[in-house]
C-alpha atoms as a PDB file:
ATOM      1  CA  UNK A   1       0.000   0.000   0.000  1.00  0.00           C
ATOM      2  CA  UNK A   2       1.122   3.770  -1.026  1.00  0.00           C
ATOM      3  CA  UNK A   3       1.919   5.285   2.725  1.00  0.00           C
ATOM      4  CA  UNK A   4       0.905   9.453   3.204  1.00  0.00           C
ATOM      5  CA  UNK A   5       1.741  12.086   1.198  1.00  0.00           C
ATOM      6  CA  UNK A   6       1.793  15.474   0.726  1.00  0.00           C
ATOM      7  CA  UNK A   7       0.716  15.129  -3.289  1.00  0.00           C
ATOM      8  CA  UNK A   8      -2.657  15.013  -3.545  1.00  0.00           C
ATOM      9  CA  UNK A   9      -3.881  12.394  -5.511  1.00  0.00           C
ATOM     10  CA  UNK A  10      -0.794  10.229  -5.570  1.00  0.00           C
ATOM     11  CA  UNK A  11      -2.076   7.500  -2.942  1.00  0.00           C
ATOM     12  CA  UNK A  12      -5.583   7.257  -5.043  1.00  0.00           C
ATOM     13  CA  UNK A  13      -3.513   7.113  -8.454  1.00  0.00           C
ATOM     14  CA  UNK A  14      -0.787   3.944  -6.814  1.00  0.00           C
ATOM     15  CA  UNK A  15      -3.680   2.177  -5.068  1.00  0.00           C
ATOM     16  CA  UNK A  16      -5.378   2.248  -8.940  1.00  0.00           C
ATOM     17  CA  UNK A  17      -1.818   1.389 -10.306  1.00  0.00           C
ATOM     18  CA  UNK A  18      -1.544  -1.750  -7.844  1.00  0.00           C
ATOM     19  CA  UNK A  19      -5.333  -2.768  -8.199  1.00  0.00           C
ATOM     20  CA  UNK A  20      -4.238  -3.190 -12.653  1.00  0.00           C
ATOM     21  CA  UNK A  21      -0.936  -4.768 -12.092  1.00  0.00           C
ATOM     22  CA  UNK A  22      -2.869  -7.478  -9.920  1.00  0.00           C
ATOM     23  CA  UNK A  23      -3.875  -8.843 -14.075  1.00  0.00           C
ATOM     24  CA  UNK A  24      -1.808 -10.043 -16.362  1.00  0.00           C
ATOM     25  CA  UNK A  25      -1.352 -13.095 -18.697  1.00  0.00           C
ATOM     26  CA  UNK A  26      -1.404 -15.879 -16.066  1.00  0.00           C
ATOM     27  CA  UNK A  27      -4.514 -13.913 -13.953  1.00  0.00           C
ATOM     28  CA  UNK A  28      -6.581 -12.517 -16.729  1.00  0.00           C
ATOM     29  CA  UNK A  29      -9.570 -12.671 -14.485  1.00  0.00           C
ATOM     30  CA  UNK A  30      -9.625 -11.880 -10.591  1.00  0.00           C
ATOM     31  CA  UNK A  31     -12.742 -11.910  -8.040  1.00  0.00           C
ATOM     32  CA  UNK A  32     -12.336  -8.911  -5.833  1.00  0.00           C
ATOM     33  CA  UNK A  33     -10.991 -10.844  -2.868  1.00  0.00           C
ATOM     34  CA  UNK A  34      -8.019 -11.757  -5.224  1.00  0.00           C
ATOM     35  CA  UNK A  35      -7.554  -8.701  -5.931  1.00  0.00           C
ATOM     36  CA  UNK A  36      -7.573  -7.582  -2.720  1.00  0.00           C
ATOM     37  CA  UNK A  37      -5.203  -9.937  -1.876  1.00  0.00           C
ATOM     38  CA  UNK A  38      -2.759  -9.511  -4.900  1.00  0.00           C
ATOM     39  CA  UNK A  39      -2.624  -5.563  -4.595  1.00  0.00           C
ATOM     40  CA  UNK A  40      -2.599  -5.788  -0.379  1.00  0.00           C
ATOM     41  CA  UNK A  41      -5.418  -3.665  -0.071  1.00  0.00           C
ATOM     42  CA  UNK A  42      -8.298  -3.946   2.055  1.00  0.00           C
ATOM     43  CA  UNK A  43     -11.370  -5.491   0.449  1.00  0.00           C
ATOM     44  CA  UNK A  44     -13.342  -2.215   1.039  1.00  0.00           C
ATOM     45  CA  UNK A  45     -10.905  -0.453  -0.633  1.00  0.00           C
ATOM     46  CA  UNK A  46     -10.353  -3.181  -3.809  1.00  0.00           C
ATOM     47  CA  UNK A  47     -14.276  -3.155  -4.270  1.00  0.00           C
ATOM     48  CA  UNK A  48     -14.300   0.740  -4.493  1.00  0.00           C
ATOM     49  CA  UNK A  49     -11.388   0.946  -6.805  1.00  0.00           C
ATOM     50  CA  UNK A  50     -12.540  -1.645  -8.817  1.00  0.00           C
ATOM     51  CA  UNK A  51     -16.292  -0.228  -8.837  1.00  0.00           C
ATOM     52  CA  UNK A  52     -14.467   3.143 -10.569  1.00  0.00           C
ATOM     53  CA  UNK A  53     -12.377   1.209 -12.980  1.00  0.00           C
ATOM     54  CA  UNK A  54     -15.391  -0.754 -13.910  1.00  0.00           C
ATOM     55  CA  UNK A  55     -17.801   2.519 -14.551  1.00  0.00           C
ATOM     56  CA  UNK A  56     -14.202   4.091 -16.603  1.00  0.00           C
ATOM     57  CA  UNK A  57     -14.058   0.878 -18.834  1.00  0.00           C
ATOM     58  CA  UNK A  58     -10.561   0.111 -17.553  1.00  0.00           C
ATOM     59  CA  UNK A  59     -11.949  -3.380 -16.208  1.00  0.00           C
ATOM     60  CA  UNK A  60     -15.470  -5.418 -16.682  1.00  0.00           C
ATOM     61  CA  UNK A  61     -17.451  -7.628 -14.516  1.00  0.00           C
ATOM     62  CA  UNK A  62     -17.889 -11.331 -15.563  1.00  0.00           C
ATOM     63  CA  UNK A  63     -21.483 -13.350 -15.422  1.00  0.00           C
ATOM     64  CA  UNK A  64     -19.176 -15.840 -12.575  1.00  0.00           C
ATOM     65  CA  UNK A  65     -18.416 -12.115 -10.599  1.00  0.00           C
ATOM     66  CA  UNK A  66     -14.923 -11.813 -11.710  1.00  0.00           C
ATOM     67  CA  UNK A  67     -13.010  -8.961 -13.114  1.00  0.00           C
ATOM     68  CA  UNK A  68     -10.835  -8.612 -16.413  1.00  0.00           C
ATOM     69  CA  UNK A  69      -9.010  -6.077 -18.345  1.00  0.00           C
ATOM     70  CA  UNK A  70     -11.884  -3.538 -20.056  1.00  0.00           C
ATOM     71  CA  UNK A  71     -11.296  -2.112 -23.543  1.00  0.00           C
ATOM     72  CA  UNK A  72     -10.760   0.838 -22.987  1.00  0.00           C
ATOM     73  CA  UNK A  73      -7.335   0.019 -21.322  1.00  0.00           C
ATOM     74  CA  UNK A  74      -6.415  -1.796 -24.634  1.00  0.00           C
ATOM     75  CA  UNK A  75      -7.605   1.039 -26.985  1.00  0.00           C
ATOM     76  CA  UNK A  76      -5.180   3.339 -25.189  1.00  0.00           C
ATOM     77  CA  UNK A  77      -2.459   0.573 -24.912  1.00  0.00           C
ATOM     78  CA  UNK A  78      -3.013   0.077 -28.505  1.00  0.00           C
ATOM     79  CA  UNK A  79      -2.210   3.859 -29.257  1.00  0.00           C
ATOM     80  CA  UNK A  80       1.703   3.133 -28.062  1.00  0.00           C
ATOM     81  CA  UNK A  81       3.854   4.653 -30.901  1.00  0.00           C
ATOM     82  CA  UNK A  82       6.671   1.858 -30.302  1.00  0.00           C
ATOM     83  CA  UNK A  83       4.007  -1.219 -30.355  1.00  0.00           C
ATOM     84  CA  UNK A  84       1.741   0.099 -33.484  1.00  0.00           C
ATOM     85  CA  UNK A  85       4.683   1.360 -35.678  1.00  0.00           C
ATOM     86  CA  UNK A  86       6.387  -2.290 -35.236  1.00  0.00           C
ATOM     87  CA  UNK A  87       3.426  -4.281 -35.976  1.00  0.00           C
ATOM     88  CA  UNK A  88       2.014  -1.925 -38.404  1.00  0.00           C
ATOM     89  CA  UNK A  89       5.867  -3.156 -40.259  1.00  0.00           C
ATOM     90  CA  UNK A  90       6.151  -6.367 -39.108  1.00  0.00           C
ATOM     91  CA  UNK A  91       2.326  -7.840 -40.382  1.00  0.00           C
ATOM     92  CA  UNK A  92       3.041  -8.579 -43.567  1.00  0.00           C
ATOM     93  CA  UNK A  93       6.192 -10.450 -43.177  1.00  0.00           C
ATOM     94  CA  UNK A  94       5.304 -12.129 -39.779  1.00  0.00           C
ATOM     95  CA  UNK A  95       1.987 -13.755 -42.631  1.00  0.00           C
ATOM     96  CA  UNK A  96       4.830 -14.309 -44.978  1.00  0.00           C
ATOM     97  CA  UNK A  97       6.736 -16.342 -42.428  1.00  0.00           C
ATOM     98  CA  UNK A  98       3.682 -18.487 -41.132  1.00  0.00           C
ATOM     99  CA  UNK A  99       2.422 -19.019 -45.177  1.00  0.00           C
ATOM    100  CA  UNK A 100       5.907 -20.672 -45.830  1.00  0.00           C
ATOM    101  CA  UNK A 101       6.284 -22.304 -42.251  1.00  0.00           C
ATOM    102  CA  UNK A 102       3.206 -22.795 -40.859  1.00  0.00           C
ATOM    103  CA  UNK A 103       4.775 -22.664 -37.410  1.00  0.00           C
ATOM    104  CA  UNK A 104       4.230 -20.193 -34.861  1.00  0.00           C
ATOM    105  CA  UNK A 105       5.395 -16.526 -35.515  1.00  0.00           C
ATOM    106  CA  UNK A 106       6.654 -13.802 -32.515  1.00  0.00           C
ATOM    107  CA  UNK A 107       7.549 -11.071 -32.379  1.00  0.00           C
ATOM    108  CA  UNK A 108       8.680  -9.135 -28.815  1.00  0.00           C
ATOM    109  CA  UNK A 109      10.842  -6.117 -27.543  1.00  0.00           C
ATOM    110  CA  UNK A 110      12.805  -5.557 -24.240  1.00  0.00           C
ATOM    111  CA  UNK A 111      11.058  -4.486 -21.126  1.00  0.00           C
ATOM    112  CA  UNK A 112      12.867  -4.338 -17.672  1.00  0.00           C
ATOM    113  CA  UNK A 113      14.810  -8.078 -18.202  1.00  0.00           C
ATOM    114  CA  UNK A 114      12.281 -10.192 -20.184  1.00  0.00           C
ATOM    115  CA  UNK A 115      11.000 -10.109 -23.871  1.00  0.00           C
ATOM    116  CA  UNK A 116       7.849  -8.712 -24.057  1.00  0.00           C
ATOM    117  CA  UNK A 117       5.610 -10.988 -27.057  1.00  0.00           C
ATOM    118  CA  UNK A 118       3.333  -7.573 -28.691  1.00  0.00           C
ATOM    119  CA  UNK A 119       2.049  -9.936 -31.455  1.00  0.00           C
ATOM    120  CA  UNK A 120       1.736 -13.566 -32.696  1.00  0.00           C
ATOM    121  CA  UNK A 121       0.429 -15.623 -35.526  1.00  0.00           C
ATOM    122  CA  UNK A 122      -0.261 -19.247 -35.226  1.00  0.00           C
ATOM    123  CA  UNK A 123      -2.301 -22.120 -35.937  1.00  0.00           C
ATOM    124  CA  UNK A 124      -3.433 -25.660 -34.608  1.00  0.00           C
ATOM    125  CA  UNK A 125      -1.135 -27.307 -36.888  1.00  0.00           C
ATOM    126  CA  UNK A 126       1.776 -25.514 -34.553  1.00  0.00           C
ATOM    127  CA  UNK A 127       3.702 -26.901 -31.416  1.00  0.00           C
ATOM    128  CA  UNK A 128       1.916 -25.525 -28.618  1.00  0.00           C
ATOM    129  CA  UNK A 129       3.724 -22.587 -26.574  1.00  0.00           C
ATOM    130  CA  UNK A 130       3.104 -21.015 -23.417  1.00  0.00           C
ATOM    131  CA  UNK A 131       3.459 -17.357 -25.195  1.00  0.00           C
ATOM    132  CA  UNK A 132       0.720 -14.590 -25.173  1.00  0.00           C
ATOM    133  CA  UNK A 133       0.352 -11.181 -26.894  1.00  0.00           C
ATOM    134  CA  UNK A 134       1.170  -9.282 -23.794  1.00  0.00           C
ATOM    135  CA  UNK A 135       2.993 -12.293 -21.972  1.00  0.00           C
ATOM    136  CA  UNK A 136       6.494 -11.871 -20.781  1.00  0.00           C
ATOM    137  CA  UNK A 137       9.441 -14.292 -21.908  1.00  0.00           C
ATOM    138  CA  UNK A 138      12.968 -15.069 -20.290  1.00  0.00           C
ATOM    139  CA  UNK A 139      15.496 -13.451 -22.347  1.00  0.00           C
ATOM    140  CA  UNK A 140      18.244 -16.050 -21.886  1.00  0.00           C
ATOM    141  CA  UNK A 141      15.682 -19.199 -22.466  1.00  0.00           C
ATOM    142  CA  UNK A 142      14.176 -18.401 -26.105  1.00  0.00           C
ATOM    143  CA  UNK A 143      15.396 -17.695 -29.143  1.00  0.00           C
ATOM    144  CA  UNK A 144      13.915 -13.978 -29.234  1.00  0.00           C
ATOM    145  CA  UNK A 145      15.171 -13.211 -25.768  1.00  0.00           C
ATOM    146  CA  UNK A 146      18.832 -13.946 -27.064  1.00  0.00           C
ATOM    147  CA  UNK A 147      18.311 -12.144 -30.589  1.00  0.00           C
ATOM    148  CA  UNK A 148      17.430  -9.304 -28.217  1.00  0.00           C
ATOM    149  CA  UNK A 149      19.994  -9.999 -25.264  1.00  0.00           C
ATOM    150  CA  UNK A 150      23.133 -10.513 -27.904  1.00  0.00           C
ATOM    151  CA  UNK A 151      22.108  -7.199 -29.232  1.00  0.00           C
ATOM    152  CA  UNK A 152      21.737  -4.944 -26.362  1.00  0.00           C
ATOM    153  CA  UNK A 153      24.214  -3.133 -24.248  1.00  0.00           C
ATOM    154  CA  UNK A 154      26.422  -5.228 -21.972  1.00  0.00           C
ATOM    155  CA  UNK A 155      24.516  -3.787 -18.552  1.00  0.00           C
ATOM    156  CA  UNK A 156      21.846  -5.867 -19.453  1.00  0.00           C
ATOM    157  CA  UNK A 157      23.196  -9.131 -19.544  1.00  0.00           C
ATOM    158  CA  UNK A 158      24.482  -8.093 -16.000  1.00  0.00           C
ATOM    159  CA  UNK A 159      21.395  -8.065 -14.780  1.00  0.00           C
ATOM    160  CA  UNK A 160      19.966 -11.094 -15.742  1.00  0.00           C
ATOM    161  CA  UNK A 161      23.103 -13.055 -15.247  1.00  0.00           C
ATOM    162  CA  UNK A 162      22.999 -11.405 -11.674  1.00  0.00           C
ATOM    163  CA  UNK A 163      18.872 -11.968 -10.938  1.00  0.00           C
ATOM    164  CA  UNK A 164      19.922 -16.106 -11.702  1.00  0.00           C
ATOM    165  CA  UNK A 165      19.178 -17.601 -14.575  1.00  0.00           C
ATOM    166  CA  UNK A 166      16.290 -19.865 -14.207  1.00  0.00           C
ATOM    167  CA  UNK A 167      16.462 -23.234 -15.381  1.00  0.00           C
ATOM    168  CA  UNK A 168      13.234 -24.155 -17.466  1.00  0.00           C
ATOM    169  CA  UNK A 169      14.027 -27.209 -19.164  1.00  0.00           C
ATOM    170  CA  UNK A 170      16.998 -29.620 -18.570  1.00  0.00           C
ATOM    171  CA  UNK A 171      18.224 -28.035 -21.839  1.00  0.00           C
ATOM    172  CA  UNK A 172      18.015 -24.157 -20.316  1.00  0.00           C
ATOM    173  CA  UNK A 173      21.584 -22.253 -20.598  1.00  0.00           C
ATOM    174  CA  UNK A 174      21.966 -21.342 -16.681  1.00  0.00           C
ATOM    175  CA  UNK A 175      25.741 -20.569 -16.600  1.00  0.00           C
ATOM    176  CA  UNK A 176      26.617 -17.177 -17.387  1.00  0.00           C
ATOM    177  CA  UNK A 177      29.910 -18.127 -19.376  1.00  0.00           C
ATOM    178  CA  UNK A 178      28.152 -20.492 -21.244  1.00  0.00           C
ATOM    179  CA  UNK A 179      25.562 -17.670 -22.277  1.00  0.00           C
ATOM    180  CA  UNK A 180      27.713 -15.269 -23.211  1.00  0.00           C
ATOM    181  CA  UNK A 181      29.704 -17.372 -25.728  1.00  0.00           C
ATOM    182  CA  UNK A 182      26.156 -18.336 -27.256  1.00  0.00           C
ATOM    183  CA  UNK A 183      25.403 -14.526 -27.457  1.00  0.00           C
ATOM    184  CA  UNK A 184      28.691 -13.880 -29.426  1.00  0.00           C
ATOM    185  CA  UNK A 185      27.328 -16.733 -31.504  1.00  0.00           C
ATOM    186  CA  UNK A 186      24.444 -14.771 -32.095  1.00  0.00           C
ATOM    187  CA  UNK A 187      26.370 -11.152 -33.256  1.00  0.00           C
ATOM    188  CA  UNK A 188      28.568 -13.414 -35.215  1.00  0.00           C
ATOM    189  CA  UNK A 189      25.830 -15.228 -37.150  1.00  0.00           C
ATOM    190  CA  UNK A 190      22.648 -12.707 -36.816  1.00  0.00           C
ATOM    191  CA  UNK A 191      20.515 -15.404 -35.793  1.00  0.00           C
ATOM    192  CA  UNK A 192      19.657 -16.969 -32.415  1.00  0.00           C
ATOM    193  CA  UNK A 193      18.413 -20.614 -31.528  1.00  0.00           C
ATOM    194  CA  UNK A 194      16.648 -21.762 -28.555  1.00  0.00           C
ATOM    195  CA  UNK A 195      16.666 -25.706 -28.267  1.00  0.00           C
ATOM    196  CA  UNK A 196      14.185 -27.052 -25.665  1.00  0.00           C
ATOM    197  CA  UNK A 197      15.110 -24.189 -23.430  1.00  0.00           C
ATOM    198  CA  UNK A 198      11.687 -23.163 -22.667  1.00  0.00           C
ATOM    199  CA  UNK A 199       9.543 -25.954 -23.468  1.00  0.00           C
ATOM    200  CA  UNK A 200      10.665 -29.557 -24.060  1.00  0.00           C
ATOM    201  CA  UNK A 201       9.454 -30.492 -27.709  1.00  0.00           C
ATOM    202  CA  UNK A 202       9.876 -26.736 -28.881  1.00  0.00           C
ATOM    203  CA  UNK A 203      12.680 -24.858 -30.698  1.00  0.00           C
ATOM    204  CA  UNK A 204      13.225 -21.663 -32.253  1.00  0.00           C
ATOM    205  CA  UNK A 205      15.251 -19.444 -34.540  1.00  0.00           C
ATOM    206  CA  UNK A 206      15.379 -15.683 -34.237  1.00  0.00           C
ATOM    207  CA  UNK A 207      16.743 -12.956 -35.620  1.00  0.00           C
ATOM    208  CA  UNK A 208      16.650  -8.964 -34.093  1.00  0.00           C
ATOM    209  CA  UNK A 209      15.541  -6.129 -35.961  1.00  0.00           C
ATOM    210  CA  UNK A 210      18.045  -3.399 -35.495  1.00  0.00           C
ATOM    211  CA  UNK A 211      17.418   0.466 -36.146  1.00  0.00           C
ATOM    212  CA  UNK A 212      19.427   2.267 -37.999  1.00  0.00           C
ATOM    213  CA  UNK A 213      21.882   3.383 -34.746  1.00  0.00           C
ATOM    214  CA  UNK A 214      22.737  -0.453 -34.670  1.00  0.00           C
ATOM    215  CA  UNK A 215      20.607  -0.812 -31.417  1.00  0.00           C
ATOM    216  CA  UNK A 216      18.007  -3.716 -31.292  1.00  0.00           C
ATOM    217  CA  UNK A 217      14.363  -2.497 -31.342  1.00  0.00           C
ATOM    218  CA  UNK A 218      12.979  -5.615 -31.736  1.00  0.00           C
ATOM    219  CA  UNK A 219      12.863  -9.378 -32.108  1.00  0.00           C
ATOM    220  CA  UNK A 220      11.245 -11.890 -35.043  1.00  0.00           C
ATOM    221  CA  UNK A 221      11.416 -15.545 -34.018  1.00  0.00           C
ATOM    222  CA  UNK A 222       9.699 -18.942 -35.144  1.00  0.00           C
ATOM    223  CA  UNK A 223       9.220 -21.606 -32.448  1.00  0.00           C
ATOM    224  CA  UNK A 224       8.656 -25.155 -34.352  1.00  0.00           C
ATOM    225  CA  UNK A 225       8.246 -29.054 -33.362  1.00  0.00           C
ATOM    226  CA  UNK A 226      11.948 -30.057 -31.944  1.00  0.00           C
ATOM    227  CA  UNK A 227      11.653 -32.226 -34.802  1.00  0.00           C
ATOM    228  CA  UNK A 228      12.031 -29.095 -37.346  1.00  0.00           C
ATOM    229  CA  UNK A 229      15.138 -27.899 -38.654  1.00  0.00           C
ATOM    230  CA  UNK A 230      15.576 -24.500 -37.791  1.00  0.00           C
ATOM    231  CA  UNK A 231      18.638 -23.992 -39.164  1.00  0.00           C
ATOM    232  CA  UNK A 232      16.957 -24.432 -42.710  1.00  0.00           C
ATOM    233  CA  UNK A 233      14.338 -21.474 -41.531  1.00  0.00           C
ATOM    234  CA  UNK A 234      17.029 -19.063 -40.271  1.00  0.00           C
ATOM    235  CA  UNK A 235      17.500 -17.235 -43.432  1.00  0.00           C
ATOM    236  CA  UNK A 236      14.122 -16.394 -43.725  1.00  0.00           C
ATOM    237  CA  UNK A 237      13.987 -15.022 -40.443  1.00  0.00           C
ATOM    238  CA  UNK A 238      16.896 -12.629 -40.807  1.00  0.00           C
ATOM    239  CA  UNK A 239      16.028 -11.558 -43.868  1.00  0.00           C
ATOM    240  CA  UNK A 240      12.048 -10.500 -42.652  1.00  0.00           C
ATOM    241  CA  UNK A 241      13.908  -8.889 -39.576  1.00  0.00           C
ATOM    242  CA  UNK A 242      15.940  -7.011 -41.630  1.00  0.00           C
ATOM    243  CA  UNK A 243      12.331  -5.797 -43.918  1.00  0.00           C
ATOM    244  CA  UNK A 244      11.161  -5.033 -40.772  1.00  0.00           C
ATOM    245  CA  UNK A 245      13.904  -2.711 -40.145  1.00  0.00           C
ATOM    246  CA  UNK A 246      13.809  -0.893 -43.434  1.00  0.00           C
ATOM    247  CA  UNK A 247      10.367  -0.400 -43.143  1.00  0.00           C
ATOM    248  CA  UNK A 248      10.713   1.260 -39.126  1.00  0.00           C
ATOM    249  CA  UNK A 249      13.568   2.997 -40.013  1.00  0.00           C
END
């Protein structure tokens, strides 16, 4: 809970803050007493905030009594210059990718230490992933986390070597040596691969879409059957990365 202070408004606009982070990808839907209980405020307090959100848009009630995100909150996320301009670009060649591969598509940026996934295409025919438009991924366990990580100033791999790096899989990279030879790898090459390091029967190939300062903006990956040669789909990859770029300047 926000403690006292002297700006007015500030504990209202926190206690709102903490009532909307209580949601994301694995608690789309809350009753209020999880709310309550995720954001540490009383219950008297969730139900009011929530009761203002709800008459805003920002959330909705379900038919069982629980709350989820409204659509108002993803209109307004939806107006994010970064996030529209990318997949405004990337659309066309993220369909090009699935057409040829059939497999699914991502494509993420950094935020804080994880890959952030701001759109996919897939279908039923492809492996099954645990990734969500708006779900966060481990940048040294996926194929777009590395394309990302590799590309990024060295601070950043500091931090996520220091925070531990989780093991997922039996196959996840959790030795920070070991991960920093696969990101040289990965500027060498231009590609990253992810082999059962987040899900056991999935791999990946990825490739990071650099601006024109030689900083990485984003991250286009395919995640396929283990039994798929990703090293045949690499090319494509890096070469719709590097259309993305062109087109985002």
């Amino acid at each position: 809970m926000a403690g006292r202070t002297n700006t007015p408004g500030q504990t209202v606009s926190r206690r709102l803050l903490s009532v909307l982070d209580c949601f994301d990808v694995a608690h789309p839907a809350l009753s209020l007493t999880e709310v309550a209980t995720r954001s540490r405020l009383p219950v008297s307090t969730a139900r009011r905030l929530i009761g203002e959100l709800c008459a805003w848009g920002g959330l909705e009630r379900l038919d069982d009594g629980r709350y989820r995100v409204g659509m108002r909150l993803w209109t307004i996320g939806s107006l994010a210059p970064r996030q529209r301009g990318l997949r405004e670009a990337a659309l066309p060649f993220m369909h090009d990718l699935f057409q040829a591969t059939q497999e699914n598509i991502q494509l993420t940026v950094l935020e804080g230490t994880h890959a952030l996934c701001i759109d996919k295409i897939s279908s039923s025919k492809a492996v099954p992933t645990m990734t969500h438009i708006g779900g966060r991924l481990p940048l040294h366990a996926t194929g777009v986390g590395k394309a990302i990580l590799a590309f990024s100033d060295k601070e950043l791999l500091r931090s996520v070597a220091d925070a531990g790096l989780a093991r997922m899989t039996p196959h996840t990279i959790t030795q920070p040596g070991r991960l920093a030879a696969a990101l040289a790898e990965v500027r060498k090459t231009g590609v990253a691969y992810c082999y059962e390091e987040m899900t056991l029967g999935a791999v990946s190939v990825a490739a990071p879409v650099l601006g024109m300062d030689g900083k990485v903006r984003a991250a286009l990956g395919i995640v396929a059957h283990s039994r798929a040669a990703v090293d045949r789909l690499a090319p494509a990859v890096r070469a719709a990365a590097l259309g993305i770029a062109r087109w985002t300047g």
